[in-house]
PDB file of N, CA and C in Angstrom:
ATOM      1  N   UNK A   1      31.242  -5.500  49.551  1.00  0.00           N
ATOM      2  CA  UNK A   1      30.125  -5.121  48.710  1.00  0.00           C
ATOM      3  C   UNK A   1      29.654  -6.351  47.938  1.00  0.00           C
ATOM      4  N   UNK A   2      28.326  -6.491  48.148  1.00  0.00           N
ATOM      5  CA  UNK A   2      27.661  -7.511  47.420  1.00  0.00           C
ATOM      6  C   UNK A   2      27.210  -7.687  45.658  1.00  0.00           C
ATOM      7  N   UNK A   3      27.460  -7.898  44.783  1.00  0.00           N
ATOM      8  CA  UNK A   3      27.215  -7.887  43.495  1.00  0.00           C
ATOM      9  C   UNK A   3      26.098  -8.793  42.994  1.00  0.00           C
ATOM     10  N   UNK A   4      25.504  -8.971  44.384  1.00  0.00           N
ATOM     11  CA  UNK A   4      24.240  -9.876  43.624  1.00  0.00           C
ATOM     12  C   UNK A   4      22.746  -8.941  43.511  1.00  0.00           C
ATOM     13  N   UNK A   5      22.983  -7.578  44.220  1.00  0.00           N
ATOM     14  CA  UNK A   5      21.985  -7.090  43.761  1.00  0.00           C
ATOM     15  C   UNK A   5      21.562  -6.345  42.434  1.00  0.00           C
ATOM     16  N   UNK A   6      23.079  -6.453  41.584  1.00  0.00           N
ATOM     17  CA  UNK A   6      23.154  -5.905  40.229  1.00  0.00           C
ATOM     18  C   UNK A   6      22.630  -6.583  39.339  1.00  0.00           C
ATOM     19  N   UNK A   7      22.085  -6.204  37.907  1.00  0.00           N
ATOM     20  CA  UNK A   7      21.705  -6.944  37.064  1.00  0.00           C
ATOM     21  C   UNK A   7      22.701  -8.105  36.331  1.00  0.00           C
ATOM     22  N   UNK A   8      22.933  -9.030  36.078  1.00  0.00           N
ATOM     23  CA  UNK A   8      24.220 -10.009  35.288  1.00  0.00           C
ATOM     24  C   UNK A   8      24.293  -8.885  34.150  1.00  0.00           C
ATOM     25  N   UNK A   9      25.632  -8.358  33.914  1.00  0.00           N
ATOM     26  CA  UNK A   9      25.538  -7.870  32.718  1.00  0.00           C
ATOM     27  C   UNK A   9      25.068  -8.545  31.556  1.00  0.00           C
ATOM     28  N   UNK A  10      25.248  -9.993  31.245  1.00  0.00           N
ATOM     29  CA  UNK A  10      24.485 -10.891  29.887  1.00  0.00           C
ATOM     30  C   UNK A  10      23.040 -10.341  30.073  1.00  0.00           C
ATOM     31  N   UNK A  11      22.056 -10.417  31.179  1.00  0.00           N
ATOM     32  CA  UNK A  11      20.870 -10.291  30.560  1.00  0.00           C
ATOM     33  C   UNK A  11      20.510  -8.380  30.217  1.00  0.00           C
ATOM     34  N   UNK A  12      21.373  -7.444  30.588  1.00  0.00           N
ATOM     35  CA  UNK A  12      21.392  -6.049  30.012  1.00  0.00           C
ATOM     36  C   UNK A  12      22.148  -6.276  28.829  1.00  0.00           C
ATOM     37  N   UNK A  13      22.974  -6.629  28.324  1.00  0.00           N
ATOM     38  CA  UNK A  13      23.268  -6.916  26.824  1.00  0.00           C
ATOM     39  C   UNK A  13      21.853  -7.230  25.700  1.00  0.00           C
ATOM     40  N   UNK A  14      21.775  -8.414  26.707  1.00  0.00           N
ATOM     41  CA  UNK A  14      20.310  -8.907  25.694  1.00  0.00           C
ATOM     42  C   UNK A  14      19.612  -8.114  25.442  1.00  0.00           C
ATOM     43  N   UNK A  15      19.380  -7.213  26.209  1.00  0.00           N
ATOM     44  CA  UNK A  15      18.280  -6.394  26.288  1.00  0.00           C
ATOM     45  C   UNK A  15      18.145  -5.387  25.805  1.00  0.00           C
ATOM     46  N   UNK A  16      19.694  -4.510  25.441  1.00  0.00           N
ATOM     47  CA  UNK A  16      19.648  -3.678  24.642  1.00  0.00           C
ATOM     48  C   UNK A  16      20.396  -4.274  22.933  1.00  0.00           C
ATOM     49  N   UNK A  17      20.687  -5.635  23.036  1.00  0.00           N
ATOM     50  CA  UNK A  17      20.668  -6.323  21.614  1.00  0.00           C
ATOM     51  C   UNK A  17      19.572  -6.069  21.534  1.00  0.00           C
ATOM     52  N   UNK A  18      18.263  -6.167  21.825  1.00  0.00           N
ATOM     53  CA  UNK A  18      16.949  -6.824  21.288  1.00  0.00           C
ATOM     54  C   UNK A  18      15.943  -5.734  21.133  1.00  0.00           C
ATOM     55  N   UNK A  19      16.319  -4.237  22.238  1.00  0.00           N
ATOM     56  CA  UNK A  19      15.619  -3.222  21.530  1.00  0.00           C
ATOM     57  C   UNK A  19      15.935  -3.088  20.050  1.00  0.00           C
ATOM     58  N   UNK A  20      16.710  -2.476  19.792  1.00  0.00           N
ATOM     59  CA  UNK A  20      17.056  -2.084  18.328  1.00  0.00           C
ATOM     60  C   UNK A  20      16.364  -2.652  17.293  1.00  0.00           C
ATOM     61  N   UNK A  21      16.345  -4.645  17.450  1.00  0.00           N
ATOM     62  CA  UNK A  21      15.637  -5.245  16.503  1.00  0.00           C
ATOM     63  C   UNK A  21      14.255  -4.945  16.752  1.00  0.00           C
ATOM     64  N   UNK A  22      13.690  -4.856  17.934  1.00  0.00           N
ATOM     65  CA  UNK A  22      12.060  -4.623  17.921  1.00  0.00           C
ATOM     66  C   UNK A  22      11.893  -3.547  17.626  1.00  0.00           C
ATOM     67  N   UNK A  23      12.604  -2.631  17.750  1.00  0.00           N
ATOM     68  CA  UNK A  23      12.291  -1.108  16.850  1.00  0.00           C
ATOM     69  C   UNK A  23      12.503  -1.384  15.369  1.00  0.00           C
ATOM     70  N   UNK A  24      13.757  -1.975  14.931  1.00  0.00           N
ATOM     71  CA  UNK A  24      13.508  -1.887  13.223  1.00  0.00           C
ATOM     72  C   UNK A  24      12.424  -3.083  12.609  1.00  0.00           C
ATOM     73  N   UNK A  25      11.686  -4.227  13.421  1.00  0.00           N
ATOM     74  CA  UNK A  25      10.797  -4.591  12.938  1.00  0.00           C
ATOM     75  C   UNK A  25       9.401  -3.861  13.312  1.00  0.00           C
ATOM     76  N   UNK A  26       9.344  -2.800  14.152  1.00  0.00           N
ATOM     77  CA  UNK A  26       8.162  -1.690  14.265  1.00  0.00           C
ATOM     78  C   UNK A  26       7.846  -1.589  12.577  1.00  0.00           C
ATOM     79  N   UNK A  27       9.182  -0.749  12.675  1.00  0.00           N
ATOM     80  CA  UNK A  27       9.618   0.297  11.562  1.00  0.00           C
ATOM     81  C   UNK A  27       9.234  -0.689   9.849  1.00  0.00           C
ATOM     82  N   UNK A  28       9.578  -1.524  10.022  1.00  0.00           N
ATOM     83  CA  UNK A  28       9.340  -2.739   8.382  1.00  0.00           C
ATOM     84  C   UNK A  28       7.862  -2.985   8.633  1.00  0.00           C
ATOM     85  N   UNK A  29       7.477  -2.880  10.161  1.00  0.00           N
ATOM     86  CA  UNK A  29       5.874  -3.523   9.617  1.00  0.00           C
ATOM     87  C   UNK A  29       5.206  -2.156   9.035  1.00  0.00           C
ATOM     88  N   UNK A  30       5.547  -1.025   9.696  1.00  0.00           N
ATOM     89  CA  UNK A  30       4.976   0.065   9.653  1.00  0.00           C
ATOM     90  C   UNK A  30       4.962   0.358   8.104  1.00  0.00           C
ATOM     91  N   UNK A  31       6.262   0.149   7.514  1.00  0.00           N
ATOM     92  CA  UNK A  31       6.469   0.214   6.104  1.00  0.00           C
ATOM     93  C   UNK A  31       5.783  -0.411   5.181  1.00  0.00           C
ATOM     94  N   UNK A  32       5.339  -1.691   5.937  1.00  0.00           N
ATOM     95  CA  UNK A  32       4.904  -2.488   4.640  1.00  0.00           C
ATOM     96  C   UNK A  32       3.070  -2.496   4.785  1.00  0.00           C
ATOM     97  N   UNK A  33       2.794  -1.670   6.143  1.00  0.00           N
ATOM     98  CA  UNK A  33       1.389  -1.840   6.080  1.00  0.00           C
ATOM     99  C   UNK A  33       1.124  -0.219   5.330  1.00  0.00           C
ATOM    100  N   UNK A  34       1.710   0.953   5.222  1.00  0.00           N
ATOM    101  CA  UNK A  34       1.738   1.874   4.613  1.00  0.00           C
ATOM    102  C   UNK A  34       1.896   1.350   2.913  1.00  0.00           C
ATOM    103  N   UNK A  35       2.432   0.590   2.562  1.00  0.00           N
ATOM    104  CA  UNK A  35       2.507  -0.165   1.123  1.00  0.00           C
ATOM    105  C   UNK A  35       1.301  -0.523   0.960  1.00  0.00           C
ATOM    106  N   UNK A  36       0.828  -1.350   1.990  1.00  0.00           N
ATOM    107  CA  UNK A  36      -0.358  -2.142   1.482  1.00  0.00           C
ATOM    108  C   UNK A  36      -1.629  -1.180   1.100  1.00  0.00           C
ATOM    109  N   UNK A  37      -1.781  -0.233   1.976  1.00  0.00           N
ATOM    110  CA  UNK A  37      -2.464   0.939   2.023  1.00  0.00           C
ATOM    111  C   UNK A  37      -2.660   1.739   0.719  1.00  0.00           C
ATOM    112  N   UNK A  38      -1.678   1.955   0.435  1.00  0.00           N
ATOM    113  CA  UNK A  38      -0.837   2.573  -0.839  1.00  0.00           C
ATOM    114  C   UNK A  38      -1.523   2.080  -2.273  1.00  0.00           C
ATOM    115  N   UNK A  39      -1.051   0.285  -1.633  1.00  0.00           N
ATOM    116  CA  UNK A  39      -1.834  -0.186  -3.155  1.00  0.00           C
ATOM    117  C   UNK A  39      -3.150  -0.635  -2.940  1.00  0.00           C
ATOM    118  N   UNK A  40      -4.157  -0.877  -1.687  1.00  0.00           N
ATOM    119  CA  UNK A  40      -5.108  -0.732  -1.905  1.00  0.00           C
ATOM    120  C   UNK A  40      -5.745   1.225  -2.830  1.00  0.00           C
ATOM    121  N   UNK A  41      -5.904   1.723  -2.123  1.00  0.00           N
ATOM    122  CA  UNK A  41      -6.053   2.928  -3.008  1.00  0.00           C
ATOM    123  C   UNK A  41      -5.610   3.284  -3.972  1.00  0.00           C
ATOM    124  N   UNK A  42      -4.237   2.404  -4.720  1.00  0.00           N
ATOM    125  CA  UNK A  42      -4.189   3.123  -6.220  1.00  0.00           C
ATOM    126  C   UNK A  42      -5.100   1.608  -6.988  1.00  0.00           C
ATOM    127  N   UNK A  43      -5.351   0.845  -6.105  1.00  0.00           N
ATOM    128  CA  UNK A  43      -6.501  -0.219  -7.000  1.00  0.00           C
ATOM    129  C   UNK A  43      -7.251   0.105  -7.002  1.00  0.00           C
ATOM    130  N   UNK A  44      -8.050   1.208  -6.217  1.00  0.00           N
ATOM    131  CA  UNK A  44      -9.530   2.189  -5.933  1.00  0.00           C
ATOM    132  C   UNK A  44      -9.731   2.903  -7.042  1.00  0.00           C
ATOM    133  N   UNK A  45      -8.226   3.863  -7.200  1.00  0.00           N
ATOM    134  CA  UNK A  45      -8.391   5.177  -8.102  1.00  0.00           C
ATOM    135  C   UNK A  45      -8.182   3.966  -9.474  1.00  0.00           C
ATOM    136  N   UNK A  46      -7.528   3.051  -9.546  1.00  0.00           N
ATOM    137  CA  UNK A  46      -7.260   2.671 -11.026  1.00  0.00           C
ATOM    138  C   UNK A  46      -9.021   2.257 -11.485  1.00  0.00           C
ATOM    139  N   UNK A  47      -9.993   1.507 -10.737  1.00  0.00           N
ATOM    140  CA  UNK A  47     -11.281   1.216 -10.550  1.00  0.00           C
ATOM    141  C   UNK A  47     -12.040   2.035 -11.569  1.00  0.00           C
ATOM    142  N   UNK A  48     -11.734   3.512 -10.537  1.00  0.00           N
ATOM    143  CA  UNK A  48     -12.570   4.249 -10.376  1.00  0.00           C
ATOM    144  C   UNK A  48     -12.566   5.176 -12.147  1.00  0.00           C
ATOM    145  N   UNK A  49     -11.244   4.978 -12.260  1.00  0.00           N
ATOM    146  CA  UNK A  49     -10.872   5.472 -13.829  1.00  0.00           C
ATOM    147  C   UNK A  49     -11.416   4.938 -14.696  1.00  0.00           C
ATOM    148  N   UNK A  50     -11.214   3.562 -14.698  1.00  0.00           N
ATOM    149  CA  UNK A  50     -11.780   2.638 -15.433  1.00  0.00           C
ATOM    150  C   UNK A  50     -13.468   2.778 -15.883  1.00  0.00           C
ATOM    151  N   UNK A  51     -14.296   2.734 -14.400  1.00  0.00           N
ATOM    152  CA  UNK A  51     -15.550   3.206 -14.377  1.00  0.00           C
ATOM    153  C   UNK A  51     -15.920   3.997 -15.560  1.00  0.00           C
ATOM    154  N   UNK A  52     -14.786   5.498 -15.291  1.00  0.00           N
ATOM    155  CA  UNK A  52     -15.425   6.532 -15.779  1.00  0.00           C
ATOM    156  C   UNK A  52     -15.433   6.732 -17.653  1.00  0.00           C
ATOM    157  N   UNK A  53     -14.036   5.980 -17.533  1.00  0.00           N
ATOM    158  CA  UNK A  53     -13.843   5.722 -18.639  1.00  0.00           C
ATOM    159  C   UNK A  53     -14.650   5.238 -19.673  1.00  0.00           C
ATOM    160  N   UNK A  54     -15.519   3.934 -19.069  1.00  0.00           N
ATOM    161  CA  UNK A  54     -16.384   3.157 -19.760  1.00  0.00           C
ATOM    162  C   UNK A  54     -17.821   4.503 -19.741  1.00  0.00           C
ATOM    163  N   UNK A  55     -18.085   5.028 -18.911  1.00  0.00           N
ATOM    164  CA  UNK A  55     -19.132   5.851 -18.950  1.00  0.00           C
ATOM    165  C   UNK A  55     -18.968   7.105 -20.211  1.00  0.00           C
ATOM    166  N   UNK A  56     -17.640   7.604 -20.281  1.00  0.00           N
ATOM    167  CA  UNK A  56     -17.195   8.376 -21.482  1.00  0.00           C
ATOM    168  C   UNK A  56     -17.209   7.874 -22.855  1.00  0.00           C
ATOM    169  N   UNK A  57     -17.277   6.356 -22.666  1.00  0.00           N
ATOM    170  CA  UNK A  57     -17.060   5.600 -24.402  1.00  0.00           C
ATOM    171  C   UNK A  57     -18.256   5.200 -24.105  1.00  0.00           C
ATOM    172  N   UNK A  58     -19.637   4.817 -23.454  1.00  0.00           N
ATOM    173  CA  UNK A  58     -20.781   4.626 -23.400  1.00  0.00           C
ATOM    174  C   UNK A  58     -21.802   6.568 -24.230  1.00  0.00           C
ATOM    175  N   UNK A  59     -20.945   7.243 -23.534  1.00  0.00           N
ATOM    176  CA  UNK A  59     -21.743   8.179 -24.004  1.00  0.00           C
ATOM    177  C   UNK A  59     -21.609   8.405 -25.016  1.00  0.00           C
ATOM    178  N   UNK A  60     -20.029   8.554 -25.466  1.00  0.00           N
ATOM    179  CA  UNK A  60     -19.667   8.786 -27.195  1.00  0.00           C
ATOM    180  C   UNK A  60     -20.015   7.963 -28.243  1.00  0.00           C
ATOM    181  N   UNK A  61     -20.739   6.330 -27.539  1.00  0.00           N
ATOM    182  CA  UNK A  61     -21.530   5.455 -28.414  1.00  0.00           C
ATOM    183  C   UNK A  61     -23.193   5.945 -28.671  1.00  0.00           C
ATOM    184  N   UNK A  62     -23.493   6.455 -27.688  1.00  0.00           N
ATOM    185  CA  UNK A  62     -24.670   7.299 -28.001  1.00  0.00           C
ATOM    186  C   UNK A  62     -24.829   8.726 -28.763  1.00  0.00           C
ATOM    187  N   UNK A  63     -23.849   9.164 -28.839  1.00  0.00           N
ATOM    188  CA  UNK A  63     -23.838  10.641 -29.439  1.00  0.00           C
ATOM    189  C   UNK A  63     -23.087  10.326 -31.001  1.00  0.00           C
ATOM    190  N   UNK A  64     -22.319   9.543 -31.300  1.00  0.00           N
ATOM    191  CA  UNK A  64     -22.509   9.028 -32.972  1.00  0.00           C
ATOM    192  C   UNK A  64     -23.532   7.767 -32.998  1.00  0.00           C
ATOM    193  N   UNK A  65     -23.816   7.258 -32.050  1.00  0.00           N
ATOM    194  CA  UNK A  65     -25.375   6.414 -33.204  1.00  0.00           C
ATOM    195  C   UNK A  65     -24.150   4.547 -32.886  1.00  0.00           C
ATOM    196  N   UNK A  66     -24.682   3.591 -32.857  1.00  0.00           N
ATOM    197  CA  UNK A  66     -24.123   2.532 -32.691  1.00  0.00           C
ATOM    198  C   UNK A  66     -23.071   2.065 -34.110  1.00  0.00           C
ATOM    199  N   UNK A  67     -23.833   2.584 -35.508  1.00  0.00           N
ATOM    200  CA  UNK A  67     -23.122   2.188 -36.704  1.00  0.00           C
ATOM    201  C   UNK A  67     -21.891   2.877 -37.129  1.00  0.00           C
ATOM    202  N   UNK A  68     -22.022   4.221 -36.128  1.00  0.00           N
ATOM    203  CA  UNK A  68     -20.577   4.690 -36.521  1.00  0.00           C
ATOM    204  C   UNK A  68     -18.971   4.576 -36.153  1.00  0.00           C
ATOM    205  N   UNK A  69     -18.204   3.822 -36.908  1.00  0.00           N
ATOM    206  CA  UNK A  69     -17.325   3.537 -36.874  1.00  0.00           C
ATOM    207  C   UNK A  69     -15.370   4.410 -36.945  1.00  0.00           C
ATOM    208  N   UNK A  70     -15.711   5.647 -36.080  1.00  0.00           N
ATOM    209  CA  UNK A  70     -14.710   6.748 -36.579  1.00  0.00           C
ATOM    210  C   UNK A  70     -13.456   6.486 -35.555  1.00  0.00           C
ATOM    211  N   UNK A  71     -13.060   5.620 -34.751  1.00  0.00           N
ATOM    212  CA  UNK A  71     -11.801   5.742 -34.038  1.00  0.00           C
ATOM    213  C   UNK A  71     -12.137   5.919 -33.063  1.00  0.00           C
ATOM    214  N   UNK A  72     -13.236   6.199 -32.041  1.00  0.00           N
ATOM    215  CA  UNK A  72     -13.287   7.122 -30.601  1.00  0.00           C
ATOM    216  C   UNK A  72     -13.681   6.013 -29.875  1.00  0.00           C
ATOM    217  N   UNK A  73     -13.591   4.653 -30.243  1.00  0.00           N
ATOM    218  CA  UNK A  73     -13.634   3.578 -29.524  1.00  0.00           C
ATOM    219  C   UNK A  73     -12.234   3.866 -27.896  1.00  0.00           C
ATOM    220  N   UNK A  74     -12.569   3.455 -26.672  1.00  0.00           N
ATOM    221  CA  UNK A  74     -11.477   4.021 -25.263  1.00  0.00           C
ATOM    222  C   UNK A  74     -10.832   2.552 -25.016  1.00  0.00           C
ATOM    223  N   UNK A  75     -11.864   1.183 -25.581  1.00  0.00           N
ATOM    224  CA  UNK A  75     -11.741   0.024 -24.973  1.00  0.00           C
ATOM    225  C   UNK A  75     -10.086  -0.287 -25.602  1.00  0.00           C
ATOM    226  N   UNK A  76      -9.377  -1.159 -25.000  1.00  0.00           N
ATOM    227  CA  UNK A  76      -8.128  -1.707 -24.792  1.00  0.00           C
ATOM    228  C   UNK A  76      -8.299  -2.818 -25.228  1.00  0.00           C
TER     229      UNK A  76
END
């Protein structure tokens, strides 16, 4: 019986060494592009707060008058 039509066992080693790592670097990119994702949109919603915020202390500057000075200032 001839053994040269078998694979060398070294290069099936390699090969299932090297799945595992290309699956857990799937898995880290997958993770870290779900992060990135993550913090693009809470930089959206933080934006978007901000926006509204200024539109709520814009209005409450119009509804006491510019000279009034009572605390309801939102700015930071």
């Amino acid at each position: 019986m001839s053994f040269e039509r078998f694979p060398s066992p070294h290069s099936d080693l390699d090969a299932i060494e090297r799945f595992p790592n290309n699956t857990n670097d799937n898995i880290v990119g997958a993770i870290v592009r779900g992060f990135e994702r993550l913090e693009e949109r809470l930089d959206a919603t933080e934006a978007r707060l901000f926006s509204r915020l200024a539109e709520l202390e814009d209005r409450l500057a119009k509804k006491n008058g510019p000279f009034s000075d009572n605390g309801t200032s939102l700015s930071v």
